[in-house]
N, C-alpha and C. Protein backbone atom coordinates (compact mmCIF):
# COMPACT_ATOMS: atom_id res chain seq x y z
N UNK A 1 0.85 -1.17 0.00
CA UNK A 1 0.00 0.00 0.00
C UNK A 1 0.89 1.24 0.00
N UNK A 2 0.47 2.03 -0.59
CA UNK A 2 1.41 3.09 -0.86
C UNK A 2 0.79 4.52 0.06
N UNK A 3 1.40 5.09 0.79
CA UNK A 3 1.07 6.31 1.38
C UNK A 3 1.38 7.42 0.46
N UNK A 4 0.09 7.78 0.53
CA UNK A 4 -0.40 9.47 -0.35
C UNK A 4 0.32 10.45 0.59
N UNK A 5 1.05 11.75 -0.16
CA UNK A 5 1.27 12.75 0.08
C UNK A 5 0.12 13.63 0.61
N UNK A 6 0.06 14.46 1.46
CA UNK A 6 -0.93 15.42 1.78
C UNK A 6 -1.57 16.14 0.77
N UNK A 7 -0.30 16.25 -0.07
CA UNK A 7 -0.95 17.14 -1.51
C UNK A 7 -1.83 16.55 -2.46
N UNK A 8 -1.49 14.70 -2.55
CA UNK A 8 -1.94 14.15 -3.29
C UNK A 8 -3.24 13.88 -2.63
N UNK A 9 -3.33 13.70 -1.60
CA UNK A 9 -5.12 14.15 -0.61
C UNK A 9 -5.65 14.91 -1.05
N UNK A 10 -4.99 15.91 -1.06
CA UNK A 10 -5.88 17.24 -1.21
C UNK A 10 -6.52 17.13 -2.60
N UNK A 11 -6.07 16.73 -3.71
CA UNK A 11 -6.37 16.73 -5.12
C UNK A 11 -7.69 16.46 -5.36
N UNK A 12 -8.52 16.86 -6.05
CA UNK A 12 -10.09 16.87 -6.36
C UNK A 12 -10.27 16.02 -7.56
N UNK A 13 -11.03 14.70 -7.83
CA UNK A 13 -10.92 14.23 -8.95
C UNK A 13 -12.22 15.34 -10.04
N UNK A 14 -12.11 15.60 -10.82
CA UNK A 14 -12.82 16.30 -11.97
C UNK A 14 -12.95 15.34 -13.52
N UNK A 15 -14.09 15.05 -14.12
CA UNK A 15 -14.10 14.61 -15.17
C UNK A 15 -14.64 15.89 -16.56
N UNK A 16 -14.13 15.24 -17.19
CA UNK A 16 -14.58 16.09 -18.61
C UNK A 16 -14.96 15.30 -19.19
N UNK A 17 -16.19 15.87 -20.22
CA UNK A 17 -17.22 15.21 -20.93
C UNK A 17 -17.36 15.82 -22.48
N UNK A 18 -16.42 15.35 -23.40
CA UNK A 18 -16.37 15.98 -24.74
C UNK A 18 -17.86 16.00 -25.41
N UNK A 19 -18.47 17.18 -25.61
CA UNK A 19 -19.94 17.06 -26.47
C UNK A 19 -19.83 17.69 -27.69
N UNK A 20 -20.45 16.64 -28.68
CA UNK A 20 -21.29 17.80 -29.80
C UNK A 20 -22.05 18.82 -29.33
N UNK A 21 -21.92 20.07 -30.03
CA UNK A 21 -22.39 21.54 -30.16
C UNK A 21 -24.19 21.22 -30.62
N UNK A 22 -25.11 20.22 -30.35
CA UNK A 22 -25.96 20.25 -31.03
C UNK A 22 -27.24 19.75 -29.56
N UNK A 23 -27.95 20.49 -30.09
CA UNK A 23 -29.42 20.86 -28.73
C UNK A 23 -29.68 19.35 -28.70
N UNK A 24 -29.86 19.02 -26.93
CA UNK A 24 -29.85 17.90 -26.53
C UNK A 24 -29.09 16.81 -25.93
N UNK A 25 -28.00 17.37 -26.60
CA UNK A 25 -26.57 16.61 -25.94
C UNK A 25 -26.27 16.36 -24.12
N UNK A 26 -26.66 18.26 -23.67
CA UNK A 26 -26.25 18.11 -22.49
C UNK A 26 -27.27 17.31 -21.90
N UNK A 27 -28.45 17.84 -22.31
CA UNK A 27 -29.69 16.87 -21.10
C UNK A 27 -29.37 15.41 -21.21
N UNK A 28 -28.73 14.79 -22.58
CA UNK A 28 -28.66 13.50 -22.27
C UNK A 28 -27.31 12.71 -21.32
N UNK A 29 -26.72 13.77 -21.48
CA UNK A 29 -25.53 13.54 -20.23
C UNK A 29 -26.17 13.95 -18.83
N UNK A 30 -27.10 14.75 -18.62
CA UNK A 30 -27.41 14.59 -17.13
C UNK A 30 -28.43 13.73 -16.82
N UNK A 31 -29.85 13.32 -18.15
CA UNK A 31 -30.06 12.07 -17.94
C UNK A 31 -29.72 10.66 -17.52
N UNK A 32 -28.38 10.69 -18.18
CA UNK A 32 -27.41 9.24 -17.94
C UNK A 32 -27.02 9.27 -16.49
N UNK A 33 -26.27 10.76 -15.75
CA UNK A 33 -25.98 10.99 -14.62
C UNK A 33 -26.93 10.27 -13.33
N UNK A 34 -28.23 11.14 -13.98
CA UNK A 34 -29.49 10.82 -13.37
C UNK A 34 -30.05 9.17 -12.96
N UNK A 35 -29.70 8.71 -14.05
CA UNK A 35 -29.83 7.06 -14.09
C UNK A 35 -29.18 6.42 -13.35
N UNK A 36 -27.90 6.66 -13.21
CA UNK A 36 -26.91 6.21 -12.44
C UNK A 36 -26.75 6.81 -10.87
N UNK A 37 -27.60 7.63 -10.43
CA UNK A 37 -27.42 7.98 -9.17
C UNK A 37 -26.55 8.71 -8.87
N UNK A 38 -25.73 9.40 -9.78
CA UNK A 38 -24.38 10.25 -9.60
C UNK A 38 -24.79 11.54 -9.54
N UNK A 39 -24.57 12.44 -8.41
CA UNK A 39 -25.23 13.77 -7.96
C UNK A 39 -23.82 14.60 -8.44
N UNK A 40 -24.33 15.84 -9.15
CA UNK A 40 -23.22 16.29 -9.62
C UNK A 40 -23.32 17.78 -8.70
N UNK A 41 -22.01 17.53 -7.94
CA UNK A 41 -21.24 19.34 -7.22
C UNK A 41 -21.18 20.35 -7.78
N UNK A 42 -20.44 20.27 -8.60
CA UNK A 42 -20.34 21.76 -9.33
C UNK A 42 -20.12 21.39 -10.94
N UNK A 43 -19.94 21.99 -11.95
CA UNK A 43 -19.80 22.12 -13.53
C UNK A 43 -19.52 23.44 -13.89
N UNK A 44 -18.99 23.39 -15.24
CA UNK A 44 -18.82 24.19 -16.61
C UNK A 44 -19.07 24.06 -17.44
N UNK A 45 -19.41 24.78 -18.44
CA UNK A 45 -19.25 24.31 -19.96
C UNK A 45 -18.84 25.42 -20.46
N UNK A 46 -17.93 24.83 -21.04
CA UNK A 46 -16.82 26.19 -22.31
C UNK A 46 -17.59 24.97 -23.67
N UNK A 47 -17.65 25.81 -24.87
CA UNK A 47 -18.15 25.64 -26.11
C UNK A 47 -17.25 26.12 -26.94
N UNK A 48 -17.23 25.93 -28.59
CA UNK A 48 -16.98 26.37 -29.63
C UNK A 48 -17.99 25.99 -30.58
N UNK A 49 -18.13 26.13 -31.93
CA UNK A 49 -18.90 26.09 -32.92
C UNK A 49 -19.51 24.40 -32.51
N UNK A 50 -18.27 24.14 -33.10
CA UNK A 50 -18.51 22.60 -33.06
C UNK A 50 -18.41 21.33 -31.61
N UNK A 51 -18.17 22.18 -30.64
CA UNK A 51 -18.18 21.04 -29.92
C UNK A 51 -17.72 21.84 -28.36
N UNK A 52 -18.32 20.94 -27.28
CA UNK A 52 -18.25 21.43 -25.76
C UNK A 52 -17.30 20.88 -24.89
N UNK A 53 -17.03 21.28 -24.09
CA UNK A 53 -16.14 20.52 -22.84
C UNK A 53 -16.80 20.71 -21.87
N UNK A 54 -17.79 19.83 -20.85
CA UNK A 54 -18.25 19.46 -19.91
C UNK A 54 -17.27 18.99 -18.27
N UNK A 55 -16.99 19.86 -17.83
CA UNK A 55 -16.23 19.55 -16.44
C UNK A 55 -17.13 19.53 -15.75
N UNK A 56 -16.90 18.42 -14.72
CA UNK A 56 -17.88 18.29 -13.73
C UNK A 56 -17.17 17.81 -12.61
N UNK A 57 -17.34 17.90 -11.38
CA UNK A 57 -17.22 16.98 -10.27
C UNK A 57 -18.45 16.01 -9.65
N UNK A 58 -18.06 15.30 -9.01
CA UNK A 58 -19.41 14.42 -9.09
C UNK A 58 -19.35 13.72 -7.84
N UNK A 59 -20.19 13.18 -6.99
CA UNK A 59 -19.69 12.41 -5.71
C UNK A 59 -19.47 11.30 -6.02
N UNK A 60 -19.16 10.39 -7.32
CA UNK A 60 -18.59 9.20 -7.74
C UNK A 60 -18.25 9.47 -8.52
N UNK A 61 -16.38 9.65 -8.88
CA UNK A 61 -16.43 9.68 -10.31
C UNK A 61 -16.39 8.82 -11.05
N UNK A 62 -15.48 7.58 -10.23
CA UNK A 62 -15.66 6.38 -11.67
C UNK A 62 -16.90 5.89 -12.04
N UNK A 63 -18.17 5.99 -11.06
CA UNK A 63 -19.57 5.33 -11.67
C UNK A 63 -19.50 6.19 -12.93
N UNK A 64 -19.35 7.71 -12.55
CA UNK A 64 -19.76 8.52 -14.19
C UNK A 64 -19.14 8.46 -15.00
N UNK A 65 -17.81 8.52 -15.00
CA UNK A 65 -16.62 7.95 -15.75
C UNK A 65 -17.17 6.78 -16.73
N UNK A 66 -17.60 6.15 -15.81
CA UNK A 66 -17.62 4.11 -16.83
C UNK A 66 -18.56 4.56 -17.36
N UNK A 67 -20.16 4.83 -16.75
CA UNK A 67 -21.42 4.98 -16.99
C UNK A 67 -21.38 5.59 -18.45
N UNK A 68 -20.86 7.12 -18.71
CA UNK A 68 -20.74 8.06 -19.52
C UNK A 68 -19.77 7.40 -20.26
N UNK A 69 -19.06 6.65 -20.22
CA UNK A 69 -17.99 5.80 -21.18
C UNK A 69 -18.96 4.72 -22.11
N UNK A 70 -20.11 4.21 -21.09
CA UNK A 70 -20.41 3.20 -21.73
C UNK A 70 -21.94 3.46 -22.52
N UNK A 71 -21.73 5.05 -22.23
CA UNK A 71 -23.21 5.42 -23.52
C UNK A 71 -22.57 6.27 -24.75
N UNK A 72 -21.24 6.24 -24.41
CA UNK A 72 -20.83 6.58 -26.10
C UNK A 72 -19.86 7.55 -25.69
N UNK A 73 -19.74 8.26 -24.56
CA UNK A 73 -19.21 9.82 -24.54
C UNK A 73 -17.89 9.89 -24.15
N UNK A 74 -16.61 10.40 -24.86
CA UNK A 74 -15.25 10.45 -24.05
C UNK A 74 -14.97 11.33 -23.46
N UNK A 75 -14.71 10.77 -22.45
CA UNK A 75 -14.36 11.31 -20.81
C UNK A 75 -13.25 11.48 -20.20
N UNK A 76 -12.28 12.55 -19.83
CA UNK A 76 -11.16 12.26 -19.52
C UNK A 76 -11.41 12.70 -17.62
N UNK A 77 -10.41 12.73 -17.15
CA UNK A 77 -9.58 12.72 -15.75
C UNK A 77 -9.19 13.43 -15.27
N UNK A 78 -9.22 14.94 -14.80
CA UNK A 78 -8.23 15.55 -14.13
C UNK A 78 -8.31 16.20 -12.22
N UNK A 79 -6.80 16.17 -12.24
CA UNK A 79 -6.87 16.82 -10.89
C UNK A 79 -7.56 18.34 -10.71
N UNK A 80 -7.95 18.72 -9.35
CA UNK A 80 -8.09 20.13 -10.06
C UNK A 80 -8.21 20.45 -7.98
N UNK A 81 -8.20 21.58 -7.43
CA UNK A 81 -7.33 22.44 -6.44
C UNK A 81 -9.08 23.16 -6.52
N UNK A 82 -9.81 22.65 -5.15
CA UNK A 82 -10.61 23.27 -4.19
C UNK A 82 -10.58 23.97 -3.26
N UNK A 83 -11.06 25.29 -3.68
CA UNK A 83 -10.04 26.48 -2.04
C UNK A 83 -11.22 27.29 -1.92
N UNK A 84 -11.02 27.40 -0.39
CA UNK A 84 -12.42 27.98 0.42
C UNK A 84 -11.86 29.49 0.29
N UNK A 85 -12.49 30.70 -0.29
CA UNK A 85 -12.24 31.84 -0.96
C UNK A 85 -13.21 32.86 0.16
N UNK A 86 -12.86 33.91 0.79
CA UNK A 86 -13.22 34.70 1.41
C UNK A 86 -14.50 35.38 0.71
N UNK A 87 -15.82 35.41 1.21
CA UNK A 87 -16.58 35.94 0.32
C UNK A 87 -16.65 37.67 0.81
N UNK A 88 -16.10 38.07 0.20
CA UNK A 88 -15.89 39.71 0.26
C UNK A 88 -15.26 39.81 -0.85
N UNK A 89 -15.09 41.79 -0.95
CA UNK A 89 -14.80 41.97 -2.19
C UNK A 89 -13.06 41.87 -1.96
N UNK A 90 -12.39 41.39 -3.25
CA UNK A 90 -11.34 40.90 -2.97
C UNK A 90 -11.05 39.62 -2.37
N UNK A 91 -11.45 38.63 -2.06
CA UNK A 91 -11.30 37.62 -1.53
C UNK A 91 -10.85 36.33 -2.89
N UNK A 92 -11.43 36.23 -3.61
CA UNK A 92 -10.54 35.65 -4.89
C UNK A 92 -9.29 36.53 -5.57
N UNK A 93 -9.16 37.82 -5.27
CA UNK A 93 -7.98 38.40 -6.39
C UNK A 93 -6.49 38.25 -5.01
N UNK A 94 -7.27 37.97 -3.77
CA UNK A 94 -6.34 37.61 -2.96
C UNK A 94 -5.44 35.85 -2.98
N UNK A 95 -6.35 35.02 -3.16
CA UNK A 95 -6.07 34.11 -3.92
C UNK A 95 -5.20 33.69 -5.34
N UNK A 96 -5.40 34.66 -5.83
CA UNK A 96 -4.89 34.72 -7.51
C UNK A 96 -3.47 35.33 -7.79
N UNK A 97 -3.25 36.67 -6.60
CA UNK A 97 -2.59 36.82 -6.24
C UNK A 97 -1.05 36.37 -5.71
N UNK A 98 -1.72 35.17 -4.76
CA UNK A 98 -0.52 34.43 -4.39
C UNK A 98 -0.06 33.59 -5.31
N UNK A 99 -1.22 33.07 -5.78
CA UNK A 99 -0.87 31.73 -6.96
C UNK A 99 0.09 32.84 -8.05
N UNK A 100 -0.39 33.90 -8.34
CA UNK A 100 0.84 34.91 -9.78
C UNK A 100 2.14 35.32 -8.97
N UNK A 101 2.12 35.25 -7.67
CA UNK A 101 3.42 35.85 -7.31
C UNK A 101 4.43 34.10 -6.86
N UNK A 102 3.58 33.12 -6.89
CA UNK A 102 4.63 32.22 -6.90
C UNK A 102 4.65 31.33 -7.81
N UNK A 103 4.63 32.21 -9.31
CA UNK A 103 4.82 31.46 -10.69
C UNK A 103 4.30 30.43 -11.12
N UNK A 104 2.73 30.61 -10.50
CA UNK A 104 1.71 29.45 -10.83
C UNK A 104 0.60 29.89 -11.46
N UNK A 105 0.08 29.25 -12.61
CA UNK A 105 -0.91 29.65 -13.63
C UNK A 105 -1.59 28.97 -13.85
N UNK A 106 -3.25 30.17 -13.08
CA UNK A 106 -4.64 28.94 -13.10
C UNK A 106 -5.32 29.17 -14.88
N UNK A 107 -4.98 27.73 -15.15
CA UNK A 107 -5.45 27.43 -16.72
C UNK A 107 -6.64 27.80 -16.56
N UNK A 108 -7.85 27.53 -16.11
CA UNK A 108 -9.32 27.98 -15.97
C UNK A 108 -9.73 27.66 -14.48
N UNK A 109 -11.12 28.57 -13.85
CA UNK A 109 -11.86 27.73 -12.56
C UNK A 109 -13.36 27.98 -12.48
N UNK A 110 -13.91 27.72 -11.93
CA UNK A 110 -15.46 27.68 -11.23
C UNK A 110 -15.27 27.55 -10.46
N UNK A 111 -17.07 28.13 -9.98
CA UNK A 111 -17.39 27.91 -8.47
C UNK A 111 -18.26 26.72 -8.34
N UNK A 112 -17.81 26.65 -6.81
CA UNK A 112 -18.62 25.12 -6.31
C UNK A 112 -20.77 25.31 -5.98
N UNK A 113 -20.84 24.62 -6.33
CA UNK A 113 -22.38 24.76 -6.03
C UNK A 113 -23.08 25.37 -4.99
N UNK A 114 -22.56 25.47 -3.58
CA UNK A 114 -22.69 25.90 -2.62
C UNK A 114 -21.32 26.98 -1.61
N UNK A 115 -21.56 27.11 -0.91
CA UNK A 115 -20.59 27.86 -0.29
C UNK A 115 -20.46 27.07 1.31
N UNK A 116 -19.33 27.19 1.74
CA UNK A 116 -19.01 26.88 2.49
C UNK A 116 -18.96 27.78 4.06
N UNK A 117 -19.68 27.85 5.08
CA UNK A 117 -19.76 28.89 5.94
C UNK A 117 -19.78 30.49 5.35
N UNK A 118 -18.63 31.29 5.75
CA UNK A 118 -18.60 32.57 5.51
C UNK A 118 -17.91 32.43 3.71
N UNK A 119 -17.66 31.21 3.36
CA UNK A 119 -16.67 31.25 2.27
C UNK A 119 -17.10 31.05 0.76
N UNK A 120 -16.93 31.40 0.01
CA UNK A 120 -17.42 30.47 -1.36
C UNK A 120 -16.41 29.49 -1.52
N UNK A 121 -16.79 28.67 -2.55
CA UNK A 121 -15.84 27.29 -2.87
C UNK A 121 -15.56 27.89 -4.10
N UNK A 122 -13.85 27.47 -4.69
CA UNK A 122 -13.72 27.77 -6.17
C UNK A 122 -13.10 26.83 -6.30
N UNK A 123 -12.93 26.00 -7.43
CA UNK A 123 -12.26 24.64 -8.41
C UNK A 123 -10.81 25.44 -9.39
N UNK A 124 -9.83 25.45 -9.00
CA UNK A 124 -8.92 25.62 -9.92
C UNK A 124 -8.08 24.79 -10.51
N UNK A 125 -8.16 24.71 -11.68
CA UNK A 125 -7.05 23.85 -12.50
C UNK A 125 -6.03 24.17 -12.61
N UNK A 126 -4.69 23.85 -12.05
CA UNK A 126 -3.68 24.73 -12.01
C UNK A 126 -2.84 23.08 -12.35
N UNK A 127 -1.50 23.81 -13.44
CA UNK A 127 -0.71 22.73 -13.85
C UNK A 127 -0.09 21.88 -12.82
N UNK A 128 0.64 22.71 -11.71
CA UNK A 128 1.56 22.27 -10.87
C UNK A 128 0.74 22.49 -9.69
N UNK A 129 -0.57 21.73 -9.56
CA UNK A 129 -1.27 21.42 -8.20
C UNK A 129 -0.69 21.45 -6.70
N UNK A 130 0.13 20.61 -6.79
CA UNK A 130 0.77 19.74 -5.53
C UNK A 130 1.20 21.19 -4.87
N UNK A 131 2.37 21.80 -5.71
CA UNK A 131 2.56 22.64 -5.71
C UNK A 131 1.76 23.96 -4.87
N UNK A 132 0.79 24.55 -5.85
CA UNK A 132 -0.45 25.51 -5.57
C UNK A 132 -0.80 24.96 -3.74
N UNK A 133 -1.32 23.62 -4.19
CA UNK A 133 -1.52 22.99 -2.60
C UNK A 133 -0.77 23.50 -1.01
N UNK A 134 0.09 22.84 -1.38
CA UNK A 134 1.54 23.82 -0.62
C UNK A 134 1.63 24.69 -0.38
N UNK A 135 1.63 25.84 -1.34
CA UNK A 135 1.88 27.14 -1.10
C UNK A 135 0.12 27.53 -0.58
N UNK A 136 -0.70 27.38 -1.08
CA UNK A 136 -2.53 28.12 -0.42
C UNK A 136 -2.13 27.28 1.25
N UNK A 137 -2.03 26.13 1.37
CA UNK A 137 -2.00 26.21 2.93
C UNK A 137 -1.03 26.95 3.96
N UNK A 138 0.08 27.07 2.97
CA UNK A 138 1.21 27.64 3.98
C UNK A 138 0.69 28.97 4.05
N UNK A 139 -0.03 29.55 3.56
CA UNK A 139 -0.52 30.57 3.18
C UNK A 139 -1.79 30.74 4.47
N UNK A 140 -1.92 29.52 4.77
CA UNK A 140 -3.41 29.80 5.84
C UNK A 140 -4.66 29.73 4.75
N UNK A 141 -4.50 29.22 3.55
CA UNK A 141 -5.83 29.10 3.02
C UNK A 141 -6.48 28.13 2.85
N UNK A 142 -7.92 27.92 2.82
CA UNK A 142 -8.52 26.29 3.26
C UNK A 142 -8.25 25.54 2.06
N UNK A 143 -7.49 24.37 1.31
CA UNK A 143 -7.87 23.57 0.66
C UNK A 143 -8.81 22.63 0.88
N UNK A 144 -9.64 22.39 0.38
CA UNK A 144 -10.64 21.22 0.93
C UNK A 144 -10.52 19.81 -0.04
N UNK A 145 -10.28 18.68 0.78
CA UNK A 145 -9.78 17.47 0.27
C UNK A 145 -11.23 17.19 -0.38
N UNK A 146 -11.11 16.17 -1.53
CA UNK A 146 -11.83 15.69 -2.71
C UNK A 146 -13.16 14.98 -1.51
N UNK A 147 -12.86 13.85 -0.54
CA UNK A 147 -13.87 13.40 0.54
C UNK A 147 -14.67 14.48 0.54
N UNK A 148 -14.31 15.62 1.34
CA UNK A 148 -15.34 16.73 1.98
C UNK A 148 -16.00 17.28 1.32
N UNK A 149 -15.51 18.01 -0.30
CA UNK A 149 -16.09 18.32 -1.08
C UNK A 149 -17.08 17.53 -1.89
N UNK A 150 -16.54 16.28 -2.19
CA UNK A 150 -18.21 15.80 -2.56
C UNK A 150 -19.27 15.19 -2.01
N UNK A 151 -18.98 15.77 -0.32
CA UNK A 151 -20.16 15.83 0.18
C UNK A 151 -20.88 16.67 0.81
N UNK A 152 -20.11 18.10 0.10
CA UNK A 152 -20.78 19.09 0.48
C UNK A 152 -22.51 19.20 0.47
């Protein structure tokens, strides 16, 4: 058995859901969701002409993973960096902040479905996670491990 790093705890599993650009697509991906009992946390969708990227977190990901694998749709995997964000003004550019002053670059994020006490939840995809991880706690900022969050 192999012991996980703290950082590697902390890591949020996130799936992506490649769609055709064409009316109907998404409902039938949350239909399938639906079928399968998989309650989904938070999402995105970025688009182009032809086609969508569906990020989601989910409180199971491999059921949705296989499930959504096995009605046609490719699905990929990624880590992605859950941080409890001060809800005031400034409370994310304080965040963003640290991550630009220690040469870390959030590729895209969302917010989590709910908020957490005084806090909102935000999802960042950041290349060098482990990393980001590290530095937001040393920092005093909440990461919230993948467990807690999908049962917010």
């Amino acid at each position: 058995m192999t012991d996980n790093t703290v950082e590697e705890r902390m890591q949020v599993e996130q799936i992506s859901v490649f769609l055709e650009n064409k009316s109907g697509r998404l409902s039938e991906v949350t239909a399938i969701l639906t079928e399968a009992e998989v309650n989904i946390r938070a999402l995105a969708l970025a688009d182009t002409s032809d086609f969508g990227v569906l990020r989601l977190i989910v409180d199971d990901t491999e059921k949705a993973r296989h499930t959504l694998k096995n009605h046609g749709f490719t699905v990929g995997k990624t880590n992605v960096v859950a941080v409890e964000v001060s809800d005031r003004p400034g409370g994310l550019h304080d965040i963003l902040t640290m991550l630009h002053d220690a040469g870390l670059n959030v590729e895209y994020m969302y917010a989590f479905v709910r908020s957490s006490g005084d806090n909102a939840v935000m999802i960042f995809r950041i290349e060098q996670e482990k990393e980001a991880i590290r530095l937001l706690a040393s920092k005093g900022v909440n990461v919230i491990d993948g467990q807690r969050l999908y049962s917010l």
